[in-house]
Protein backbone atom coordinates (compact mmCIF):
# COMPACT_ATOMS: atom_id res chain seq x y z
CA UNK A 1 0.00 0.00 0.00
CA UNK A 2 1.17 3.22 -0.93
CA UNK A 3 1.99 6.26 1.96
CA UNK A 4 -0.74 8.32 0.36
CA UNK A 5 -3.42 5.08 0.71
CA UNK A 6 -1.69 4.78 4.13
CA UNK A 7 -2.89 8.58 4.79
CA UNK A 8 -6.00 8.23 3.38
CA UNK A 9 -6.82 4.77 5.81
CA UNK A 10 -5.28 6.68 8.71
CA UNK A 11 -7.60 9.95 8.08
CA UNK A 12 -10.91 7.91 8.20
CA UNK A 13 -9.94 5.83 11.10
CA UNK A 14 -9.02 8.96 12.87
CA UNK A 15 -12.20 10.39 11.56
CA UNK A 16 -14.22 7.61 12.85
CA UNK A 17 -12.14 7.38 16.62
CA UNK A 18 -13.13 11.27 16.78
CA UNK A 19 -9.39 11.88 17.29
CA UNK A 20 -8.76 15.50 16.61
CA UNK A 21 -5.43 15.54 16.92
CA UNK A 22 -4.23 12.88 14.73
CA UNK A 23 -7.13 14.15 12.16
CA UNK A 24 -5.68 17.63 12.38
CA UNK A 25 -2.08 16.25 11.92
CA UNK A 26 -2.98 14.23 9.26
CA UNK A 27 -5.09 16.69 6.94
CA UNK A 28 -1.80 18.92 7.61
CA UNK A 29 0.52 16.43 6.29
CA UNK A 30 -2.11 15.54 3.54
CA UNK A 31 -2.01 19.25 2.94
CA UNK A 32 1.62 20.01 2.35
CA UNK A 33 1.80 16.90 0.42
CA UNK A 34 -0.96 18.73 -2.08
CA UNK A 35 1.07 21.97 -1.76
CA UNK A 36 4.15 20.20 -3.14
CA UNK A 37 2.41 18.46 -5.88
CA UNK A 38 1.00 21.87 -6.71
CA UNK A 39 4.85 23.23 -6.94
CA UNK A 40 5.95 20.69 -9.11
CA UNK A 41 3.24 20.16 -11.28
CA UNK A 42 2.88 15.95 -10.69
CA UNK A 43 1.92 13.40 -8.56
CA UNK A 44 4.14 12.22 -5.99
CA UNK A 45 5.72 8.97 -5.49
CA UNK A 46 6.42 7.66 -2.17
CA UNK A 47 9.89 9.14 -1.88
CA UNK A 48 8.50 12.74 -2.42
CA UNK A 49 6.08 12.04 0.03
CA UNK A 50 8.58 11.27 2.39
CA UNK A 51 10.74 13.91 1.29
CA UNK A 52 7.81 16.71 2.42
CA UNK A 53 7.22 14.31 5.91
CA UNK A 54 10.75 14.58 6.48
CA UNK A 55 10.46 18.49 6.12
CA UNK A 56 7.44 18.59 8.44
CA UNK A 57 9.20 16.31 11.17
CA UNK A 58 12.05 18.68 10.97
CA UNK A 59 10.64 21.92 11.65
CA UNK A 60 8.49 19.94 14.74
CA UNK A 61 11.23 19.71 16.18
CA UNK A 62 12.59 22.92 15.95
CA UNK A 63 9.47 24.31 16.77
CA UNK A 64 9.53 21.82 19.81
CA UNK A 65 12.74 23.36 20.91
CA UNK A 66 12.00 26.98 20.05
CA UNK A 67 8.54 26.92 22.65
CA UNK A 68 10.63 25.00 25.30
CA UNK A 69 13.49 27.52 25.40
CA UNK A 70 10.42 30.49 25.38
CA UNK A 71 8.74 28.50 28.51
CA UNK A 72 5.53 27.46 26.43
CA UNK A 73 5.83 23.97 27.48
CA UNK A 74 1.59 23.32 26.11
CA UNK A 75 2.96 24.35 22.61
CA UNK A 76 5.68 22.34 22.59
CA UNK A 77 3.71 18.92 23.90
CA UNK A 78 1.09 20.04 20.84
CA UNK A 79 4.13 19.82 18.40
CA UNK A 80 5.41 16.80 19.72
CA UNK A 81 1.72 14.76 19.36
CA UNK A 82 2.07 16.06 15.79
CA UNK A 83 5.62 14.79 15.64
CA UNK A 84 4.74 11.34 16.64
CA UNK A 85 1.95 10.89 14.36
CA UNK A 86 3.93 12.40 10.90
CA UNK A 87 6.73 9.88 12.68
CA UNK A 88 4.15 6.93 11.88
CA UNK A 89 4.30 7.37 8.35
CA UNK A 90 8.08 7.84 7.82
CA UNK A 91 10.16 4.91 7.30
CA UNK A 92 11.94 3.38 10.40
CA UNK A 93 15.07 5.84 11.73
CA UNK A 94 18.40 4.38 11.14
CA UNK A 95 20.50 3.89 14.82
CA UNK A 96 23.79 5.13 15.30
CA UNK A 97 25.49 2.02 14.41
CA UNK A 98 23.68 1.94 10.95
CA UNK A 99 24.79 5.60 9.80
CA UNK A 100 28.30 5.45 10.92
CA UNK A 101 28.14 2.06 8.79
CA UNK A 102 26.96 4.20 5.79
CA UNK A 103 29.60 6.56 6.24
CA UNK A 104 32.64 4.30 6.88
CA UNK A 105 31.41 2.93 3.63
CA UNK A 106 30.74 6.01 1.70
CA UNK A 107 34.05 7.68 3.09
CA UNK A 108 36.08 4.23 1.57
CA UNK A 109 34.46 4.22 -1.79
CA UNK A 110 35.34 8.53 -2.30
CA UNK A 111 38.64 7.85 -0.88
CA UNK A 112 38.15 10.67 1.28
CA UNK A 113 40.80 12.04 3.74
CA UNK A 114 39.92 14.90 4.91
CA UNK A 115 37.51 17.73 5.96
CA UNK A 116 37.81 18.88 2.31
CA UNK A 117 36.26 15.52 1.00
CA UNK A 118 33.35 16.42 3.08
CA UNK A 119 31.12 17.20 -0.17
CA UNK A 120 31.57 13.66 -2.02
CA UNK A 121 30.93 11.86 1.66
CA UNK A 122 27.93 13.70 1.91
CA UNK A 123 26.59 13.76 -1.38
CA UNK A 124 26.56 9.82 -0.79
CA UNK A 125 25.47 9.41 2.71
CA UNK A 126 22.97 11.74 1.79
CA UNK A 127 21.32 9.70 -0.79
CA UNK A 128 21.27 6.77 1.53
CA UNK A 129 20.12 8.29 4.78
CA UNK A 130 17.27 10.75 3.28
CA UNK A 131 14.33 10.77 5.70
CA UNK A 132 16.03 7.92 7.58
CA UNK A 133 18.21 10.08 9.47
CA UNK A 134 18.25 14.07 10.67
CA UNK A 135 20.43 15.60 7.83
CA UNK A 136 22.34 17.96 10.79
CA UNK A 137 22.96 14.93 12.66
CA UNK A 138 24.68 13.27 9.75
CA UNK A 139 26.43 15.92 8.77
CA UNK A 140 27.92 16.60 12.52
CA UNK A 141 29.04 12.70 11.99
CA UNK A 142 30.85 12.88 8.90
CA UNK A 143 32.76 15.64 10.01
CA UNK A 144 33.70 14.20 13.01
CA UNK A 145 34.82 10.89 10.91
CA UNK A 146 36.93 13.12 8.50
CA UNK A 147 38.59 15.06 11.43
CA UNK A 148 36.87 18.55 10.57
């Protein structure tokens, strides 16, 4: 089943359970999806749907962050209810041991070594970690692994 199916099944149960927040969530992520397809003119596949649930999981959490450092600790438990449920529908998060794998393996096949390889690294890892993995996060660990 594709994510969008997936979204539509989750919107109607949520419907149905009179869940407001997950229906709210939902017709959010639903919407930016639309908004994207609007921008490029075509349907998207699964990977551009992840690509926009990514985005939306991203600024959560900076919004998350942003309320908690301002003291409005009822915004930031709304965002992170949000978070979980856009969470749902992204694919499984890769664990430490899995991205350093990826780049030990991306930073072999460039040849890299140094900071100043960082670009090829990344431009691989990248590829491989895209909505598996916070890009920031990745990027602090290649550096680290090329001794920037």
């Amino acid at each position: 089943m594709s994510l969008n199916e997936n979204l539509n099944t989750a919107m109607k149960e949520a419907m149905k359970a009179k869940d407001s927040l997950r229906l709210s969530a939902i017709r959010l992520i639903r919407s930016a999806i639309k908004n994207r397809e609007i921008e490029e003119r075509r349907p998207l596949d699964d990977e551009g749907i992840i690509a926009v649930l990514s985005t939306l999981a991203k600024q959560r959490r900076d919004s998350v962050e942003a309320y908690r450092q301002s003291g409005r600790e009822d915004l930031a438990e709304k965002e992170e209810k949000e978070l979980a449920v856009i969470q749902e529908f992204l694919p499984r998060p890769l664990s430490e041991e899995e991205i350093a794998a990826i780049i030990d393996q991306a930073v072999a096949q460039t040849g890299a070594a140094g900071p100043r390889d960082m670009g090829k690294v990344m431009k691989i890892v990248s590829a491989e970690t895209k909505g598996r993995a916070d890009g920031r996060l990745v990027s602090e660990r290649v550096k680290t692994r090329l001794g920037g």
